[in-house]
PDB file of N, CA and C in Angstrom:
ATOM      1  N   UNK A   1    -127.591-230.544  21.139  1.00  0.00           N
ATOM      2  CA  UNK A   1    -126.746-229.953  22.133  1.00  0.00           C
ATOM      3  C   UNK A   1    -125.476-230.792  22.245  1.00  0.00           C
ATOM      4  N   UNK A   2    -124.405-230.165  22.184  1.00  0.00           N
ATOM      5  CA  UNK A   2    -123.160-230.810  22.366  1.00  0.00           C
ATOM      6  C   UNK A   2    -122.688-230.410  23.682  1.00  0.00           C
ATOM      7  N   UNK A   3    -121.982-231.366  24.511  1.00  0.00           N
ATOM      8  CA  UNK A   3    -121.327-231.110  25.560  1.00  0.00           C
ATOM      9  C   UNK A   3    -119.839-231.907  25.858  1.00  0.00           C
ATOM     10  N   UNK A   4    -118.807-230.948  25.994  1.00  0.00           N
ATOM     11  CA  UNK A   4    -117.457-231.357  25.701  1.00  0.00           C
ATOM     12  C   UNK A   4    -117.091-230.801  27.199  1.00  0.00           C
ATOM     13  N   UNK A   5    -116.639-231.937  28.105  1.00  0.00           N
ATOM     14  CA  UNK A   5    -115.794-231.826  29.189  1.00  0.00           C
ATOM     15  C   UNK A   5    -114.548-232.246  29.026  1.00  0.00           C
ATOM     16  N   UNK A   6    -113.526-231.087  29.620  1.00  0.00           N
ATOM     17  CA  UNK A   6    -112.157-231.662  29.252  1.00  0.00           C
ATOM     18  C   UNK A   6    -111.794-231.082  30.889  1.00  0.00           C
ATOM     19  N   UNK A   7    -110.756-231.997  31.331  1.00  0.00           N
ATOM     20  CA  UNK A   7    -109.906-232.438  32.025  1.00  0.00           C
ATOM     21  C   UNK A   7    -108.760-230.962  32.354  1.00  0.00           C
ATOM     22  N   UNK A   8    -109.150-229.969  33.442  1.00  0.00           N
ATOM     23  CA  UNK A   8    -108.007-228.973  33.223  1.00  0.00           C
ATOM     24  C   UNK A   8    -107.028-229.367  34.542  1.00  0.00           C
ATOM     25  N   UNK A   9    -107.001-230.692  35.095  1.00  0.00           N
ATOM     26  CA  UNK A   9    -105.881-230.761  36.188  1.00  0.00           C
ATOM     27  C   UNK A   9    -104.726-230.424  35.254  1.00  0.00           C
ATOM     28  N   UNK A  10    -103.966-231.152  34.350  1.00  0.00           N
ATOM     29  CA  UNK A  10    -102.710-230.653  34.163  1.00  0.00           C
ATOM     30  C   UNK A  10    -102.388-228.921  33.770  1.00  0.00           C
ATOM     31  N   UNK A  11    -103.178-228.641  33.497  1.00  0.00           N
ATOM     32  CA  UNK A  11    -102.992-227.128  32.941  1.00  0.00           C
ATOM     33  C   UNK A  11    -102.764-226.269  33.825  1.00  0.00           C
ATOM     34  N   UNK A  12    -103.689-226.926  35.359  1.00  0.00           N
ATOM     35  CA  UNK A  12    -103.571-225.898  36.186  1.00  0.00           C
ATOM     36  C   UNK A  12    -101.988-226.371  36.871  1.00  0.00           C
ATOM     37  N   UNK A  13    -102.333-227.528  36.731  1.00  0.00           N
ATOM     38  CA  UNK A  13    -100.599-228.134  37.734  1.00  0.00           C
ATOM     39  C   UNK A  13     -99.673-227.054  36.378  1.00  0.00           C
ATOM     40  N   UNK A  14     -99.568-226.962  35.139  1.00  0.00           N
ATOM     41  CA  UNK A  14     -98.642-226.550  34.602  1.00  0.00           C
ATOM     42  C   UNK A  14     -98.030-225.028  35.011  1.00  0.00           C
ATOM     43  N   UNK A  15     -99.557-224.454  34.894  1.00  0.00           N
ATOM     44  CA  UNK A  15     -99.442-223.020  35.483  1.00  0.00           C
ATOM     45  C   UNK A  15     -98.825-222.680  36.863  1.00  0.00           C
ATOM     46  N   UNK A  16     -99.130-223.748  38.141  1.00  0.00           N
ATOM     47  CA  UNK A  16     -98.629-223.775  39.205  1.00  0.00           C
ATOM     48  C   UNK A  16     -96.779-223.465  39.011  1.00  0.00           C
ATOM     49  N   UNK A  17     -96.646-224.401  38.510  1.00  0.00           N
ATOM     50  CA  UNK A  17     -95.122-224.669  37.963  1.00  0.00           C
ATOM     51  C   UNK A  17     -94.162-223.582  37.717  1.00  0.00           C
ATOM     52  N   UNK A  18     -95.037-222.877  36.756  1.00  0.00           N
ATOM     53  CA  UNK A  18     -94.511-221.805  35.979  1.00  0.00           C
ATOM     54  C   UNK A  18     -94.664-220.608  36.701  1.00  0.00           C
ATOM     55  N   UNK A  19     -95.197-220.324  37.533  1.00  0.00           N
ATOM     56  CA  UNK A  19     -95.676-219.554  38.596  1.00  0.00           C
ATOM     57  C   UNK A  19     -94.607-219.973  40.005  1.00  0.00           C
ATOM     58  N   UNK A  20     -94.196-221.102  40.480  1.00  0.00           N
ATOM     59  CA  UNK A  20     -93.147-220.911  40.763  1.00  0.00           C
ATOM     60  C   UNK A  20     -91.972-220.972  40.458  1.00  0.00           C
ATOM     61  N   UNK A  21     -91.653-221.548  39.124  1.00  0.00           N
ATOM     62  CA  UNK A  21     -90.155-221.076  38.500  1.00  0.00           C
ATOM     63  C   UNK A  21     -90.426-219.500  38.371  1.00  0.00           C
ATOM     64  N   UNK A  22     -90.713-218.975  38.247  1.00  0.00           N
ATOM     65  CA  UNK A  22     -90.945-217.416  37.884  1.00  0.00           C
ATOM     66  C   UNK A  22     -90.679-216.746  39.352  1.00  0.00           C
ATOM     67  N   UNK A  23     -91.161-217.237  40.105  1.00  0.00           N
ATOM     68  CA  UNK A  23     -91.026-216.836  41.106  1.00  0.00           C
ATOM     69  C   UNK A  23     -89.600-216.928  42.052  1.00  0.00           C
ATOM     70  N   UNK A  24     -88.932-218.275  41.306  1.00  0.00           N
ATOM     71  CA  UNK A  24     -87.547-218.977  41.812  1.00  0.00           C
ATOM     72  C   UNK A  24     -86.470-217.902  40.925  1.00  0.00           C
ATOM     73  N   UNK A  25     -86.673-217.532  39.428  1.00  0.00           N
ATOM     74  CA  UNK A  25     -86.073-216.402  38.698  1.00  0.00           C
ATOM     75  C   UNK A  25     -86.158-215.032  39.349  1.00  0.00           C
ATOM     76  N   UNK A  26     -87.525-214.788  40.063  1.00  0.00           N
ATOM     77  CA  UNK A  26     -86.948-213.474  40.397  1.00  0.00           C
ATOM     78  C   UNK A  26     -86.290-213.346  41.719  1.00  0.00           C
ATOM     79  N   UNK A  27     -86.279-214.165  42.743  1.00  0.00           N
ATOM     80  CA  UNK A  27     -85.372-214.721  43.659  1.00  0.00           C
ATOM     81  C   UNK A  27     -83.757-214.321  43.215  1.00  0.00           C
ATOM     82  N   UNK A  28     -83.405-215.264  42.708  1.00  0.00           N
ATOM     83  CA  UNK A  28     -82.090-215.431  42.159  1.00  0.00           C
ATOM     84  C   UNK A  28     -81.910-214.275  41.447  1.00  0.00           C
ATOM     85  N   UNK A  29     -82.287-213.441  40.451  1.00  0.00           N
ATOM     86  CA  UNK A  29     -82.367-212.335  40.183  1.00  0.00           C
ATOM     87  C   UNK A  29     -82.083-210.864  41.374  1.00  0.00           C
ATOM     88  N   UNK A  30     -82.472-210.868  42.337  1.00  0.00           N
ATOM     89  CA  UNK A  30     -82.417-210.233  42.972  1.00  0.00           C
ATOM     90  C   UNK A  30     -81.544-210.664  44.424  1.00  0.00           C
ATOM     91  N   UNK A  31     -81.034-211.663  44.393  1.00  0.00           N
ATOM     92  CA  UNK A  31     -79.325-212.393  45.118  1.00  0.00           C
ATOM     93  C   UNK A  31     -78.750-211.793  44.289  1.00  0.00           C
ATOM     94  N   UNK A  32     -78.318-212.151  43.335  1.00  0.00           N
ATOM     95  CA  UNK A  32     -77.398-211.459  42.157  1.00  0.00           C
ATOM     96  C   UNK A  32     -77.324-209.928  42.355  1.00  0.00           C
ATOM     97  N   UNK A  33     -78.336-209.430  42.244  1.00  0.00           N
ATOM     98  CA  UNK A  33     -77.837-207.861  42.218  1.00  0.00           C
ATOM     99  C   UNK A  33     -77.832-207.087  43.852  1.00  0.00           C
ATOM    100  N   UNK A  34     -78.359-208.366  44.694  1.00  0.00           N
ATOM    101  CA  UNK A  34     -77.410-207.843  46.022  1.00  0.00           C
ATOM    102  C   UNK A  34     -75.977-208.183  46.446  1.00  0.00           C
ATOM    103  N   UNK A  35     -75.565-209.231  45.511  1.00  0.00           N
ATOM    104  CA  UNK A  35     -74.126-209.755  45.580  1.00  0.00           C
ATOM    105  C   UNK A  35     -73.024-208.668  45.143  1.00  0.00           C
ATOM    106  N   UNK A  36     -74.065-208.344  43.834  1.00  0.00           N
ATOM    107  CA  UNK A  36     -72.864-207.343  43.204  1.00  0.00           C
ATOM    108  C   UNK A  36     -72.677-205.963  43.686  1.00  0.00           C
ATOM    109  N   UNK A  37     -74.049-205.834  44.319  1.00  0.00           N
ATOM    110  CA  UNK A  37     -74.326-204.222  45.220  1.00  0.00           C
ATOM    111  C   UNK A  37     -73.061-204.220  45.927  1.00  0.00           C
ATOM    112  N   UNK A  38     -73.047-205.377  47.315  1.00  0.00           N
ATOM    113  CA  UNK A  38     -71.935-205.693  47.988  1.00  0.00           C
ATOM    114  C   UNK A  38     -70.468-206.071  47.844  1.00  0.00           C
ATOM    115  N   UNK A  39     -70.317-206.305  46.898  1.00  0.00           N
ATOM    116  CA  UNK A  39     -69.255-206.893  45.840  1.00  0.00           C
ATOM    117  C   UNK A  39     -68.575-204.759  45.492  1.00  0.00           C
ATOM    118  N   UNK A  40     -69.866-204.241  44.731  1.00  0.00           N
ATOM    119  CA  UNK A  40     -69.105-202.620  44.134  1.00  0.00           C
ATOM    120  C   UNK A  40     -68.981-201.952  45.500  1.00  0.00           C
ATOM    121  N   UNK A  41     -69.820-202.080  46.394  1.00  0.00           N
ATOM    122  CA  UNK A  41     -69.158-201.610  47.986  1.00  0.00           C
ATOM    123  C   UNK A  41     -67.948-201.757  48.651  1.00  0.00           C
ATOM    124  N   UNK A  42     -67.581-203.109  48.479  1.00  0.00           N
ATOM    125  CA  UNK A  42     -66.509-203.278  48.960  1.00  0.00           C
ATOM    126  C   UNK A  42     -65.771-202.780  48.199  1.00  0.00           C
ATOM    127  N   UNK A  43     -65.574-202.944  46.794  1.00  0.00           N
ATOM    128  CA  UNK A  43     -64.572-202.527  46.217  1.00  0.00           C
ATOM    129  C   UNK A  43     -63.793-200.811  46.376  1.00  0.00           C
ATOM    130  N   UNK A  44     -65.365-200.019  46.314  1.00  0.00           N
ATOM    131  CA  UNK A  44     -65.536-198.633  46.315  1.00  0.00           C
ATOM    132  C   UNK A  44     -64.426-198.264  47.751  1.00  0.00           C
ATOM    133  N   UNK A  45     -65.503-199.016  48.685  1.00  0.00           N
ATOM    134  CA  UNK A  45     -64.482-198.677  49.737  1.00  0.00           C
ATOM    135  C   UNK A  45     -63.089-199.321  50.010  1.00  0.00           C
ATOM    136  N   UNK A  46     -62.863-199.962  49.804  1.00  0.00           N
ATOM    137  CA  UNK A  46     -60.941-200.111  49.454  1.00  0.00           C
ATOM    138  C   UNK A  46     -60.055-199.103  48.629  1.00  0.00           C
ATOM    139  N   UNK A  47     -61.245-198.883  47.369  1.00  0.00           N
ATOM    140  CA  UNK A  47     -60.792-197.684  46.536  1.00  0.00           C
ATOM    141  C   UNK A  47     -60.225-196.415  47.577  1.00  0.00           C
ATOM    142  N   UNK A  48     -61.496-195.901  47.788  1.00  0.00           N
ATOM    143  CA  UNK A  48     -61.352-194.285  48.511  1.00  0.00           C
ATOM    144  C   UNK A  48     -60.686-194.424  49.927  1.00  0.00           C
ATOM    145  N   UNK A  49     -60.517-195.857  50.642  1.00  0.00           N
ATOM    146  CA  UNK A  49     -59.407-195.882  51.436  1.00  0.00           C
ATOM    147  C   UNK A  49     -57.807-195.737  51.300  1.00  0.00           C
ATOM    148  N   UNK A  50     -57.766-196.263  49.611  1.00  0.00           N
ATOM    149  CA  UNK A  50     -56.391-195.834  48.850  1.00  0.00           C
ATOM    150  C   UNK A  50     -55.933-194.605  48.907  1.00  0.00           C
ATOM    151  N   UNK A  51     -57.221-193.745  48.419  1.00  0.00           N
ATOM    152  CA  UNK A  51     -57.118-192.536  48.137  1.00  0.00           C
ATOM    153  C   UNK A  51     -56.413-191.790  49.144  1.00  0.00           C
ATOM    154  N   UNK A  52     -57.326-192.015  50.000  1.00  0.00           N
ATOM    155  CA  UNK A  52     -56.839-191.671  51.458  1.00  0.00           C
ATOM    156  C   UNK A  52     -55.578-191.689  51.865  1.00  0.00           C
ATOM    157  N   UNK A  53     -55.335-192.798  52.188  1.00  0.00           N
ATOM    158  CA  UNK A  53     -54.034-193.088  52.683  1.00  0.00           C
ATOM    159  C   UNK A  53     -53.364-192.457  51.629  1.00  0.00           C
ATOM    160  N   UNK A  54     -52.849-192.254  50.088  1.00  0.00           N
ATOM    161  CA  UNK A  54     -52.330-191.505  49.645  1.00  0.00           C
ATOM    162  C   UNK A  54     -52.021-190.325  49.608  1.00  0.00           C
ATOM    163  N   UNK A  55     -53.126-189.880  49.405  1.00  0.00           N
ATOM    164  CA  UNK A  55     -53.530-188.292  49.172  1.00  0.00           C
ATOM    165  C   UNK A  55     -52.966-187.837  50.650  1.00  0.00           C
ATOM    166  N   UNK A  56     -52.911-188.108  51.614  1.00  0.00           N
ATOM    167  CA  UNK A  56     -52.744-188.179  53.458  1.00  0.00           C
ATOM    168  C   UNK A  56     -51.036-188.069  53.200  1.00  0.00           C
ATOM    169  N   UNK A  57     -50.957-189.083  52.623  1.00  0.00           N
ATOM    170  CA  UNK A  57     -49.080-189.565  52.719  1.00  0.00           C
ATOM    171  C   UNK A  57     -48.813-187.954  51.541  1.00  0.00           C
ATOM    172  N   UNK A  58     -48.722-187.993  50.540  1.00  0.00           N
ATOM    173  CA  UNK A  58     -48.572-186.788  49.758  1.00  0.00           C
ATOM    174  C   UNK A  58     -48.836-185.802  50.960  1.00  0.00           C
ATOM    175  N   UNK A  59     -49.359-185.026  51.428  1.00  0.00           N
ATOM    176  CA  UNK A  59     -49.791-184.324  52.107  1.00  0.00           C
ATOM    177  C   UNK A  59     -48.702-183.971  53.163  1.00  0.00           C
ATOM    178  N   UNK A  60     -48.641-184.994  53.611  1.00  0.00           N
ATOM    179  CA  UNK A  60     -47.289-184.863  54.955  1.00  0.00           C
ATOM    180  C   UNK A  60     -45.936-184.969  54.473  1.00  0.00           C
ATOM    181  N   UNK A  61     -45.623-185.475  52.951  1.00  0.00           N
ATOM    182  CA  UNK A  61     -44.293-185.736  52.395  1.00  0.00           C
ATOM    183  C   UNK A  61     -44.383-184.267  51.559  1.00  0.00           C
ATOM    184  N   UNK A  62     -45.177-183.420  51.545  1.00  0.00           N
ATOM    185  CA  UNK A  62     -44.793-182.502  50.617  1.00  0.00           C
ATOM    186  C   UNK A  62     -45.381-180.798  50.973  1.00  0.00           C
ATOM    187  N   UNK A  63     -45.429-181.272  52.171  1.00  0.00           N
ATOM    188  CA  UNK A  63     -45.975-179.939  53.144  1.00  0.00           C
ATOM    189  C   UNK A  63     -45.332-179.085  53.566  1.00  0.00           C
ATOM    190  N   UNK A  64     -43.731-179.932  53.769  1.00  0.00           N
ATOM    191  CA  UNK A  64     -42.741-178.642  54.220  1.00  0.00           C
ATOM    192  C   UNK A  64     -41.453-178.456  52.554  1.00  0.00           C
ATOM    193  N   UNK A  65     -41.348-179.587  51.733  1.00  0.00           N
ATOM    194  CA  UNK A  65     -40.767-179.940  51.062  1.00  0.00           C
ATOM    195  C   UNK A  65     -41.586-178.494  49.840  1.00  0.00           C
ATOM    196  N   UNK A  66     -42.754-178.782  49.387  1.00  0.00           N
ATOM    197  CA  UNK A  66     -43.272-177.885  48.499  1.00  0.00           C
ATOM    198  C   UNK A  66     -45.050-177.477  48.956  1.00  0.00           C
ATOM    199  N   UNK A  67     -44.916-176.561  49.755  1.00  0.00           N
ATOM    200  CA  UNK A  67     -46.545-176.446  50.665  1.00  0.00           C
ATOM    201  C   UNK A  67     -47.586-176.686  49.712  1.00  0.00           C
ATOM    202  N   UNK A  68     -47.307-175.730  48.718  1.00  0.00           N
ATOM    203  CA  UNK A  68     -48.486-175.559  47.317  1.00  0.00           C
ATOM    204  C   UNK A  68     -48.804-177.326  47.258  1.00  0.00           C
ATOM    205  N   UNK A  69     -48.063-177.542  46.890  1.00  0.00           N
ATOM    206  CA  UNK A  69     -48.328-179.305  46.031  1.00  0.00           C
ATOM    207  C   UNK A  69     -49.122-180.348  47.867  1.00  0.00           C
ATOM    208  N   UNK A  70     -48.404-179.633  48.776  1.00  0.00           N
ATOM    209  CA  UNK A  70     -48.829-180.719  50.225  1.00  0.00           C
ATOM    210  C   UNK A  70     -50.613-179.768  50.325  1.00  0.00           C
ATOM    211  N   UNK A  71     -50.693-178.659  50.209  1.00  0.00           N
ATOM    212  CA  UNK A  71     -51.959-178.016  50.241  1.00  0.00           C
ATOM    213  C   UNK A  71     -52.879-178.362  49.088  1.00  0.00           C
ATOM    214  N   UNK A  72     -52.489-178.971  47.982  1.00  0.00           N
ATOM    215  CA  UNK A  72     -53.153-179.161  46.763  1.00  0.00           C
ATOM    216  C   UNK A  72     -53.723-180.644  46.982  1.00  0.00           C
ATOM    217  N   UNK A  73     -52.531-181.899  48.092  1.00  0.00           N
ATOM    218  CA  UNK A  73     -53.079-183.107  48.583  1.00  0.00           C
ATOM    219  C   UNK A  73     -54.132-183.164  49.480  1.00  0.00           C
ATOM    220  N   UNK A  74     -54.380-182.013  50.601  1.00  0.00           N
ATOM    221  CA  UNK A  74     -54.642-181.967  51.014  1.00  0.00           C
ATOM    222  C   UNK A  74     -56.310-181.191  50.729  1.00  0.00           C
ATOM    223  N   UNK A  75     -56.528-180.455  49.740  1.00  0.00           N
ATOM    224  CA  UNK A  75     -57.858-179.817  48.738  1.00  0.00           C
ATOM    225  C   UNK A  75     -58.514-181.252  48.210  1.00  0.00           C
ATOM    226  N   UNK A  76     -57.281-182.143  47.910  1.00  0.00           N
ATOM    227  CA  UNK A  76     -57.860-183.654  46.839  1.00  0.00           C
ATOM    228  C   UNK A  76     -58.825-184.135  48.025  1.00  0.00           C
ATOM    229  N   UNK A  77     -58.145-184.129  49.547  1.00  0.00           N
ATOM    230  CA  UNK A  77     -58.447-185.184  49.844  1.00  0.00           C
ATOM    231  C   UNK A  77     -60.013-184.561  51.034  1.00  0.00           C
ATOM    232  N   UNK A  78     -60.066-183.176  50.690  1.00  0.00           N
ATOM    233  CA  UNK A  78     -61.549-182.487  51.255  1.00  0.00           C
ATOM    234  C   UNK A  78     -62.608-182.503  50.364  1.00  0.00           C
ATOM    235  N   UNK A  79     -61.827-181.920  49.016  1.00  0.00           N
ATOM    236  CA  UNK A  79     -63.433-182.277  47.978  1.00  0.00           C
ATOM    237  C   UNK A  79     -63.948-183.314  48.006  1.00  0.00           C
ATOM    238  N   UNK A  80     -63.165-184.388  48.377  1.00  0.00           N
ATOM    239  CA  UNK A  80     -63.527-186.028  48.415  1.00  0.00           C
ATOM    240  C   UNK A  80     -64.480-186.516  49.519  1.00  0.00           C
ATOM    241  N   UNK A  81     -64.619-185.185  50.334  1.00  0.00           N
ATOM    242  CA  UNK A  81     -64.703-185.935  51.787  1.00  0.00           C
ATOM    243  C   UNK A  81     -64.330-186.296  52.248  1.00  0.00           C
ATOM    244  N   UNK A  82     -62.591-186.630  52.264  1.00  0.00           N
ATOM    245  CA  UNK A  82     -61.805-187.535  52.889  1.00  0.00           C
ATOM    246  C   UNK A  82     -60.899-186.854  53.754  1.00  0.00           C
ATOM    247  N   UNK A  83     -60.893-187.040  55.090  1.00  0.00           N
ATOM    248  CA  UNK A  83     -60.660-186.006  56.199  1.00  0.00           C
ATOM    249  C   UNK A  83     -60.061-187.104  57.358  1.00  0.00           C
ATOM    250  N   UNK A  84     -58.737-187.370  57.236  1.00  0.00           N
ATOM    251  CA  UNK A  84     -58.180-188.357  58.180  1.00  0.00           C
ATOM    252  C   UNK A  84     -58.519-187.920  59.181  1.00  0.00           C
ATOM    253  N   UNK A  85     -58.383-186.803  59.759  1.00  0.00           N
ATOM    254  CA  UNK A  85     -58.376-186.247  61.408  1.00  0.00           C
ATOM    255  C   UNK A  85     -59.370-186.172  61.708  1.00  0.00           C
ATOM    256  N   UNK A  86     -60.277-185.810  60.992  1.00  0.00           N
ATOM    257  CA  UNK A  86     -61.708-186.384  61.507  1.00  0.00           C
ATOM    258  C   UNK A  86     -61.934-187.677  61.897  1.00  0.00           C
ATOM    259  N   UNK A  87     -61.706-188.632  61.069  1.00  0.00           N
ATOM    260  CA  UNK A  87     -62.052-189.950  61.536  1.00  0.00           C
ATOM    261  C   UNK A  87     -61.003-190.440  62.508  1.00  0.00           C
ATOM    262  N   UNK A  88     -59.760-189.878  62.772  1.00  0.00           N
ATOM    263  CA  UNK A  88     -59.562-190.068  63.682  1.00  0.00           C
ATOM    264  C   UNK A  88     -58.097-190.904  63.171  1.00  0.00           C
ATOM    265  N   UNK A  89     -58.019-191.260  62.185  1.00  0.00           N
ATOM    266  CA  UNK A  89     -57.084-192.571  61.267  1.00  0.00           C
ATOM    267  C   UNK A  89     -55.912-191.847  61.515  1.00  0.00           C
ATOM    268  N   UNK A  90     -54.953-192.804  61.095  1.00  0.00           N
ATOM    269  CA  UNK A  90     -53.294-192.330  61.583  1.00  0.00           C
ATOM    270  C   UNK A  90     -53.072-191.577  60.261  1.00  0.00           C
ATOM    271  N   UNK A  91     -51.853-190.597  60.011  1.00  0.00           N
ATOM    272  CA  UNK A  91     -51.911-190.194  58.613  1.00  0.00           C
ATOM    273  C   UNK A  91     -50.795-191.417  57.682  1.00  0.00           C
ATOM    274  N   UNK A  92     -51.316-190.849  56.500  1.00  0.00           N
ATOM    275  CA  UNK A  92     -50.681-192.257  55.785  1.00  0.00           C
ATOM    276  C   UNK A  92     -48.851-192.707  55.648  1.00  0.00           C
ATOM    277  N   UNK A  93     -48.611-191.088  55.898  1.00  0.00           N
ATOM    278  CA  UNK A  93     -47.558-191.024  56.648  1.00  0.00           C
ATOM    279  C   UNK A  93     -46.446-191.722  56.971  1.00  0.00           C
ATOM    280  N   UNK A  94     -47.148-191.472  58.197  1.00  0.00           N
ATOM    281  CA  UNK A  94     -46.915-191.775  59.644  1.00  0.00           C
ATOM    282  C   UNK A  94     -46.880-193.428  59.584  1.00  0.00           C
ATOM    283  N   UNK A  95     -47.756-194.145  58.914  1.00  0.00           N
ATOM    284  CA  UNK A  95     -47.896-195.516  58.707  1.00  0.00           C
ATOM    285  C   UNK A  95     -46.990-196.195  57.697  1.00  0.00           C
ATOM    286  N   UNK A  96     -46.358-195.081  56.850  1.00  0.00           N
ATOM    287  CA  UNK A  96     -45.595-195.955  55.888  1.00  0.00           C
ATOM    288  C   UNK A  96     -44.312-195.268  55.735  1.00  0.00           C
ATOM    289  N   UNK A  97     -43.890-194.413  56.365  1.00  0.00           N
ATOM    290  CA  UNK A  97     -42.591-193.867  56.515  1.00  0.00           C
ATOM    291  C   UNK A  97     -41.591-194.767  56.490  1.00  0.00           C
ATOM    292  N   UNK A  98     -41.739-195.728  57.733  1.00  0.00           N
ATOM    293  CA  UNK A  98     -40.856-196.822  57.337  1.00  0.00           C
ATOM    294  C   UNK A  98     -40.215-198.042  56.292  1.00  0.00           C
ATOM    295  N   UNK A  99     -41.413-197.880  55.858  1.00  0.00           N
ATOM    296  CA  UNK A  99     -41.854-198.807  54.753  1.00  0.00           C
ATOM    297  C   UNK A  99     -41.047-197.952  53.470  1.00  0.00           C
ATOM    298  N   UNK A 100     -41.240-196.464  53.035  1.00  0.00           N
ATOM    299  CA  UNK A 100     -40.387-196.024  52.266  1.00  0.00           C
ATOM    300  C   UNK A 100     -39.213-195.452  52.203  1.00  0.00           C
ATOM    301  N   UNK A 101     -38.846-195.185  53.815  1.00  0.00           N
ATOM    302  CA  UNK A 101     -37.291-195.567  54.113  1.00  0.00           C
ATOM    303  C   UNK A 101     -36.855-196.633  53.845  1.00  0.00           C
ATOM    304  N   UNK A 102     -37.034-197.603  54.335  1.00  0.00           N
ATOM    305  CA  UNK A 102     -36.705-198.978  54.013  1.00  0.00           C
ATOM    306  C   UNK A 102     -36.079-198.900  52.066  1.00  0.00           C
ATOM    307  N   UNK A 103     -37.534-198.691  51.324  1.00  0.00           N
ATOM    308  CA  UNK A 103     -37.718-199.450  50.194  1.00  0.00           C
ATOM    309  C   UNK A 103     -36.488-198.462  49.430  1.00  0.00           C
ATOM    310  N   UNK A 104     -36.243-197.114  49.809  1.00  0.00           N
ATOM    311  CA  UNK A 104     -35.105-195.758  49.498  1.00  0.00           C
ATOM    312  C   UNK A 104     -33.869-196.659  49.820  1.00  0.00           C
ATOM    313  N   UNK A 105     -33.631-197.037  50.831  1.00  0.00           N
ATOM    314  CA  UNK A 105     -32.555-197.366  51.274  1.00  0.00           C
ATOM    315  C   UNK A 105     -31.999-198.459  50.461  1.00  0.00           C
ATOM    316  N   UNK A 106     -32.713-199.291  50.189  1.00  0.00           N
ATOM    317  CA  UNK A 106     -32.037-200.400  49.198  1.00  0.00           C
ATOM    318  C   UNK A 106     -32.295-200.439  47.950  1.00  0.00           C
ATOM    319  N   UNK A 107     -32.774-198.983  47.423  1.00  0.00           N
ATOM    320  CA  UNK A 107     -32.530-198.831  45.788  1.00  0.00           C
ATOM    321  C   UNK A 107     -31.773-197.608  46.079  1.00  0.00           C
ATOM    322  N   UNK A 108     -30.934-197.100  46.903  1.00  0.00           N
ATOM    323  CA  UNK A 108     -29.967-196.159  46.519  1.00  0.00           C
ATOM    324  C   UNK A 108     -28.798-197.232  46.699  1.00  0.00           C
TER     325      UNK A 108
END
């Protein structure tokens, strides 16, 4: 009869180990793709706030000037969901009128 005892403390300490690095990877793994979740959110929404405010400004600069084209800004900015007067927001307008008087005035 042969009898062979071997020693499994380190094996199990190894497994411990590896069991929590694995566990520290999927951690960090899943920071990461809530960073970037939040990261394409923000971005998204700055985006379609552009939109907005554009599509809004077109809308009011070209409503009495050429209706078709101010009604066509104004189609962009419903298929989108994007509905200033609903939310209540100033039109884009109205917010930068000055701003492109201004910028008219000193390139004519």
């Amino acid at each position: 009869m042969l009898l062979i005892i071997s020693d499994v403390t380190e094996r199990k300490n190894a497994e411990r180990r590896l069991a929590l690095l694995s566990q520290k990877v999927l951690l960090a793994q899943e920071e990461e793709r809530a960073r970037v979740a939040r990261d394409l959110h923000d971005e998204l929404g700055q985006s379609l706030a552009v939109i907005q405010m554009s599509a809004s400004f077109l809308e009011d600069r070209l409503k009495g000037a050429a209706p078709t084209m101010g009604k066509a800004a104004k189609d962009i900015m419903e298929a989108a969901g994007l509905n200033p007067a609903a939310t209540g927001a100033p039109s884009a307008a109205a917010m930068f009128t000055p701003l492109f008087s201004v910028t008219v005035l000193n390139r004519g």
